[in-house]
Each structure stands twice: as structure tokens, then as C-alpha cells.
Protein backbone atom coordinates (compact mmCIF):
# COMPACT_ATOMS: atom_id res chain seq x y z
CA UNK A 1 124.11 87.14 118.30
CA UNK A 2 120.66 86.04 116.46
CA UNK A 3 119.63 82.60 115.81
CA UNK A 4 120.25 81.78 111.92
CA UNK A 5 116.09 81.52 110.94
CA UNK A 6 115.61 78.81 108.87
CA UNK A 7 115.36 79.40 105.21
CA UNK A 8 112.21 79.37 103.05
CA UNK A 9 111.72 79.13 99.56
CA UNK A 10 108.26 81.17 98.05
CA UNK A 11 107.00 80.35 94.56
CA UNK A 12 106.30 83.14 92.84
CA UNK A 13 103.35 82.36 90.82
CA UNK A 14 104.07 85.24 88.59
CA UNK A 15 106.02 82.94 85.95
CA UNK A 16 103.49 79.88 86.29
CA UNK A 17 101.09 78.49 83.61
CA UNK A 18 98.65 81.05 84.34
CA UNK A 19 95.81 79.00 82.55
CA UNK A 20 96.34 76.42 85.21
CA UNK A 21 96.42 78.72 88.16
CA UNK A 22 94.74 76.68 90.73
CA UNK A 23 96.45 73.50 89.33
CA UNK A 24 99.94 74.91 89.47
CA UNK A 25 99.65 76.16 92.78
CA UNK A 26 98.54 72.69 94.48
CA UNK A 27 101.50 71.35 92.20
CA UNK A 28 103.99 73.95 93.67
CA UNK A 29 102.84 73.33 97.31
CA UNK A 30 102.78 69.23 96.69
CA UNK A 31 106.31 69.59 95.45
CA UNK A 32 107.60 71.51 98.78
CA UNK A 33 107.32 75.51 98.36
CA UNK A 34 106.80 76.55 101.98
CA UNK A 35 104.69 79.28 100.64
CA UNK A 36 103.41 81.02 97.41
CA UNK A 37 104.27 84.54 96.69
CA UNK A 38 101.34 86.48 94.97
CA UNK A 39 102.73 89.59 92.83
CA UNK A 40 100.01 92.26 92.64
CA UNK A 41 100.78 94.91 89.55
CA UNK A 42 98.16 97.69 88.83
CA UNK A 43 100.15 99.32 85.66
CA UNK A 44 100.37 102.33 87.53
CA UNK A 45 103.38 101.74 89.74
CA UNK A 46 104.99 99.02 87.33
CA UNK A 47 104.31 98.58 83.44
CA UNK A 48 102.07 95.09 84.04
CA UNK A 49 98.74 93.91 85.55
CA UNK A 50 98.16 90.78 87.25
CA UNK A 51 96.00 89.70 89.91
CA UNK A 52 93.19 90.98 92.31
CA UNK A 53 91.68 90.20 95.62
CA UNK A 54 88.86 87.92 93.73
CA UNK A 55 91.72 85.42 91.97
CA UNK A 56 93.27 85.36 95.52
CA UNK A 57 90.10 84.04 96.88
CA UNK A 58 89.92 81.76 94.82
CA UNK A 59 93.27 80.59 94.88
CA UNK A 60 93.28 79.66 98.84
CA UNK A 61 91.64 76.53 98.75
CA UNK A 62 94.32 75.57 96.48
CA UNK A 63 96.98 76.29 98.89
CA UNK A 64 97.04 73.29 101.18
CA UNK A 65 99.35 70.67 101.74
CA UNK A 66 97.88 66.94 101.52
CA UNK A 67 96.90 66.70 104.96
CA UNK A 68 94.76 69.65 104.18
CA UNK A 69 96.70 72.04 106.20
CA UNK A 70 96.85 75.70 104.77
CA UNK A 71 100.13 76.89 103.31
CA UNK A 72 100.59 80.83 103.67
CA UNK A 73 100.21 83.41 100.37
CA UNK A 74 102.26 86.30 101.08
CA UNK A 75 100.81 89.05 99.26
CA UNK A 76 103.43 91.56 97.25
CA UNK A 77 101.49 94.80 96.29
CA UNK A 78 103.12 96.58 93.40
CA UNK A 79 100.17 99.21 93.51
CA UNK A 80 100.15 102.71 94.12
CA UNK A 81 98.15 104.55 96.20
CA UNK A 82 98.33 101.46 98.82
CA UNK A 83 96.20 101.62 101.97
CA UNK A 84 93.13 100.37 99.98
CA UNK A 85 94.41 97.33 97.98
CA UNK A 86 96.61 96.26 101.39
CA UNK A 87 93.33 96.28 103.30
CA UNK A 88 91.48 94.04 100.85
CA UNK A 89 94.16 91.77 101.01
CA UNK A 90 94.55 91.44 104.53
CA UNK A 91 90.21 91.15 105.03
CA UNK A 92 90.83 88.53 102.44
CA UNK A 93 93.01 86.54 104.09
CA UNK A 94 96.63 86.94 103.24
CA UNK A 95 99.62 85.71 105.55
CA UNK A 96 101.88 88.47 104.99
CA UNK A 97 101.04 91.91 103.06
CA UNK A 98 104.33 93.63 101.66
CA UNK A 99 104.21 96.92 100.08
CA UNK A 100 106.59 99.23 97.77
CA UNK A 101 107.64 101.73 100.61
CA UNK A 102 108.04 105.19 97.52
CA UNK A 103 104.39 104.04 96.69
CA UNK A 104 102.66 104.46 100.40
CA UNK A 105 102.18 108.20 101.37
CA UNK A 106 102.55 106.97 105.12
CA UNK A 107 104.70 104.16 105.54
CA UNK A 108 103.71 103.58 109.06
CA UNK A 109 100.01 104.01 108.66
CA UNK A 110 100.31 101.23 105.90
CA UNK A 111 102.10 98.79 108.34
CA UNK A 112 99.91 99.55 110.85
CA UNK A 113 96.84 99.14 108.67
CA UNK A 114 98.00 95.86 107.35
CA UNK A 115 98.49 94.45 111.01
CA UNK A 116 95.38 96.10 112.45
CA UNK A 117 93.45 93.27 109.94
CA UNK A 118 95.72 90.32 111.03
CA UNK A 119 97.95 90.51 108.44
CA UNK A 120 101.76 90.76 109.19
CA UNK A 121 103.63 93.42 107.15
CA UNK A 122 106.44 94.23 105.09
CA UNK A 123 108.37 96.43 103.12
CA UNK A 124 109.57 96.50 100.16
CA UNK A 125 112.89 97.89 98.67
CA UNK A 126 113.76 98.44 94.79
CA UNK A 127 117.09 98.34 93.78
CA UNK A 128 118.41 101.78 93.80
CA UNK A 129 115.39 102.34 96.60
CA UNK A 130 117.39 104.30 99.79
CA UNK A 131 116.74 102.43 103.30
CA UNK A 132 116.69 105.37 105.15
CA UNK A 133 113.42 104.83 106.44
CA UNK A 134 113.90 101.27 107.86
CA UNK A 135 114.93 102.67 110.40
CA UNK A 136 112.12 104.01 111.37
CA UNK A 137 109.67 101.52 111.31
CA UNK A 138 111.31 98.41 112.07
CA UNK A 139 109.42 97.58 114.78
CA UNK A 140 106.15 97.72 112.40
CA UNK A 141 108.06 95.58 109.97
CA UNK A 142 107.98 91.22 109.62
CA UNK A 143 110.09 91.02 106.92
CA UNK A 144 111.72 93.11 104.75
CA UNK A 145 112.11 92.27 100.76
CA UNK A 146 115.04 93.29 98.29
CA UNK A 147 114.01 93.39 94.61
CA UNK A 148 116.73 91.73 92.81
CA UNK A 149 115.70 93.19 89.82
CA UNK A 150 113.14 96.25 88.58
CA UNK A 151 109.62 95.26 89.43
CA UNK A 152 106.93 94.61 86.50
CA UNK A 153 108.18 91.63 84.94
CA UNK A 154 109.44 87.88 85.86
CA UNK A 155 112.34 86.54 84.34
CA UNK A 156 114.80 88.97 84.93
CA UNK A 157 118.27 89.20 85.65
CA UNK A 158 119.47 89.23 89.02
CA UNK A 159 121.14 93.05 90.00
CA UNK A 160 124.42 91.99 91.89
CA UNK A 161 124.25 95.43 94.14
CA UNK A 162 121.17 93.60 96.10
CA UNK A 163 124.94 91.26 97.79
CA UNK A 164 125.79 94.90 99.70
CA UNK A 165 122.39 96.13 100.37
CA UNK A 166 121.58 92.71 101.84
CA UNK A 167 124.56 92.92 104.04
CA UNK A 168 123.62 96.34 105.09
CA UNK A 169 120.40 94.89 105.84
CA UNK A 170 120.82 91.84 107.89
CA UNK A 171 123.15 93.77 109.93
CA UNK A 172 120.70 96.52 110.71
CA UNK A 173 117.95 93.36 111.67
CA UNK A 174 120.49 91.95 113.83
CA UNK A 175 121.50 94.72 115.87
CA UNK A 176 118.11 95.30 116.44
CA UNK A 177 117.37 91.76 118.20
CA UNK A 178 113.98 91.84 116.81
CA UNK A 179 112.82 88.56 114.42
CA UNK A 180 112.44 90.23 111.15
CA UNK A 181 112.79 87.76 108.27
CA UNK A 182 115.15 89.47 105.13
CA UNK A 183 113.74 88.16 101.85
CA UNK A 184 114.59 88.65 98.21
CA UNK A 185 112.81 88.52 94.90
CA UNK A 186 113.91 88.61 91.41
CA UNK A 187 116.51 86.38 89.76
CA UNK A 188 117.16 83.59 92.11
CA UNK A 189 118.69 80.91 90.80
CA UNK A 190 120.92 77.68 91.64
CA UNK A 191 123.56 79.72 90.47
CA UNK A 192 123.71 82.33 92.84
CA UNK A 193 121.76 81.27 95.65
CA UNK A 194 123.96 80.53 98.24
CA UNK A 195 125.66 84.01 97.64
CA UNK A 196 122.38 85.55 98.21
CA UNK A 197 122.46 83.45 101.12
CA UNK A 198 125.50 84.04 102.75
CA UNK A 199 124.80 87.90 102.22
CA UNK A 200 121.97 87.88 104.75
CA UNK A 201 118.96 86.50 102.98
CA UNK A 202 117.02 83.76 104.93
CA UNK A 203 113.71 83.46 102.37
CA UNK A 204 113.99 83.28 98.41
CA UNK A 205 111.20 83.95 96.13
CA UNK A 206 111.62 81.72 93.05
CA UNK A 207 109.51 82.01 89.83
CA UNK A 208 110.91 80.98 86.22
CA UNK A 209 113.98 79.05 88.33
CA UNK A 210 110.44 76.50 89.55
CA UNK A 211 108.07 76.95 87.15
CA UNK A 212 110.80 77.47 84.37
CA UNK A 213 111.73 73.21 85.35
CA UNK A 214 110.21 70.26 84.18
CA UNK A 215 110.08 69.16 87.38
CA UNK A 216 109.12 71.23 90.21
CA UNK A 217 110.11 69.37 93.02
CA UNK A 218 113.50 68.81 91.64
CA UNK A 219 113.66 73.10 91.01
CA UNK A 220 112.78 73.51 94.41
CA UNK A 221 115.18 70.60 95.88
CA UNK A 222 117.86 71.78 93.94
CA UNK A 223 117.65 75.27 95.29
CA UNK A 224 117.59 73.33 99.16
CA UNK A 225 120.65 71.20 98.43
CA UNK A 226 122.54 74.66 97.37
CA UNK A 227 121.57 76.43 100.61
CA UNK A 228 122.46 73.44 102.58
CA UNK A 229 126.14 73.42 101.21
């Protein structure tokens, strides 16, 4: 049976002061985020606009840890079409590229594209989003991501269906031997956490439940202590 990967908890900078980007990233990274999730929204594929290429230039110098190493920005494209906005990304830079895989034309092109640049890849699953074609690319894949909620906005409400596709999920990865990480994004909180956990997830992205908190290493420790139960 697979190692248990260690868990990792991504700030979503989605929910964050957004007049202070570069500020609240070095904040979220001083206070122990082991990386920073980057939501990209056209209002094409979702009902919202966010960020570009440019702001995520500018934002890696913030990303470092006080000993100046670099901490990763994994890169969520909520775009459609995808091939040209996941190669920007991945010239510019970005650890991981993840795409929405109804909103790429060629799945495996896309994976291949984003790797071909340095980039590792993944793929993304909405809620009621079949995962018929995991199957098929796995071996393209680095981590797969469950939206806990409908893409577009932050601050949702976590969709309790994500427990059993999760499940589904991990045991797919496992059978497959290969070191995929399984990820989800959209309403994780203290509260359900470790049930998240114990379904299969090994990396939580976290927005209002960190940047909602006074404090953000607290938010983040509190999330830690909870997994660690």
C-alpha cells in the first residue's frame, strides 16, 4: 500500500485583502502556508475575473520564506479555451498549473503542454464534473483537485458529495502506485477538515478560513492541529 504523503495547506489568495496583495502573501507564507494557491477567472468559464500572468510576476518575489527561499504558487486556471493562458503561466514561472478538465478541448495536449514548460500539471474536477477521463491521463497528471464548491466565488459552502468522490479518488491514485497528490478547494474549514482528510485528501486549499482570521498563523495552526488528531 502507498505511503500516507504528508499534508499541505495552500492559501488561497482569492479571499485576501486584495489591496495588500504583495503584503498578504509574505504574511501568509511568514505564518506557515506551504504554498499559495493563485485562482485565475476570465468571466467566461466562471461569473468573476481575477488575476493575470503580470500580477503573478509580480507576486513571486513576495513568495519567500525568511531565509529567502522560494515558496511554490500553484496556478488554478478557471479559463476557457486553456492551452494559451496555461502556457503563460508555466513560461512565467508557476510550480504547478491545474486546469478545469470540460474547459480544455484536449485534455492531454494541455497536460502535456503545461509539463513541456516545466510546469507540473493538474486537473481539475467540479462537483457534479464525471471522472471518467482520469483514467486516462493519470500518468500526465501531479495532482488532481476536487472543487468543494461551484467555482467563481470564495466563501462558499462546502458540497458534502466531494467525501465520496474523494474516496473514489484516492482509491483510483492508489491502485495506480503512481505519486499523485489529491487536493481540494472550496469550503475548508476546522470544522470539517479532518473528514476531508480521512476521505483521501492530502493538500487543502484554504481562503476565508486564513484570511477570514485575525491571526493567520493561528488559522493555519489550527487547521494542522485538526489534521494531526
Amino acid at each position: 500500500m502507498p505511503m500516507k504523503a504528508p499534508s499541505f495547506i495552500a492559501a488561497s489568495i482569492l479571499s485576501c485583502d486584495l489591496a495588500r496583495l504583495g503584503e498578504e502573501v509574505r504574511d501568509v507564507v511568514a505564518a506557515g502556508a506551504d504554498y499559495i494557491h493563485f485562482d485565475v477567472m476570465d468571466n467566461h468559464y466562471v461569473p468573476n475575473l481575477s488575476f493575470g500572468p503580470a500580477v503573478f510576476r509580480a507576486l513571486k518575489p513576495y513568495a519567500c520564506k525568511a531565509d529567502g527561499s522560494p515558496v511554490a504558487i500553484s496556478v488554478h486556471l478557471m479559463v476557457q479555451p486553456v492551452d494559451a493562458m496555461a502556457e503563460a503561466f508555466a513560461r512565467a514561472g508557476a510550480s504547478l498549473v491545474c486546469f478545469h478538465v470540460d474547459a480544455s478541448t484536449d485534455v492531454d495536449r494541455t497536460l502535456q503542454l503545461i509539463r513541456s514548460f516545466g510546469s507540473t500539471a493538474g486537473l481539475v474536477f467540479n462537483p457534479a464534473e464525471p471522472l471518467g477521463t482520469l483514467e486516462w491521463v493519470l500518468d500526465e497528471v501531479d495532482l488532481v483537485l476536487l472543487m468543494g464548491v461551484n467555482p467563481g466565488f470564495a466563501g462558499q459552502a462546502f458540497i458534502e458529495s466531494t467525501l465520496r468522490k474523494l474516496e473514489h479518488v484516492r482509491k483510483f491514485i492508489d491502485l495506480s502506485g503512481r505519486s499523485v497528490r489529491l487536493s481540494v478547494d472550496g469550503g475548508v474549514k476546522v470544522k470539517n477538515i479532518r473528514r476531508i482528510a480521512d476521505a483521501g485528501a492530502d493538500t487543502f486549499v484554504a481562503g476565508s478560513a486564513i484570511f477570514g482570521a485575525p491571526n493567520y498563523k493561528c488559522a493555519i495552526d489550527a487547521l494542522r492541529n485538526v489534521l494531526t488528531r
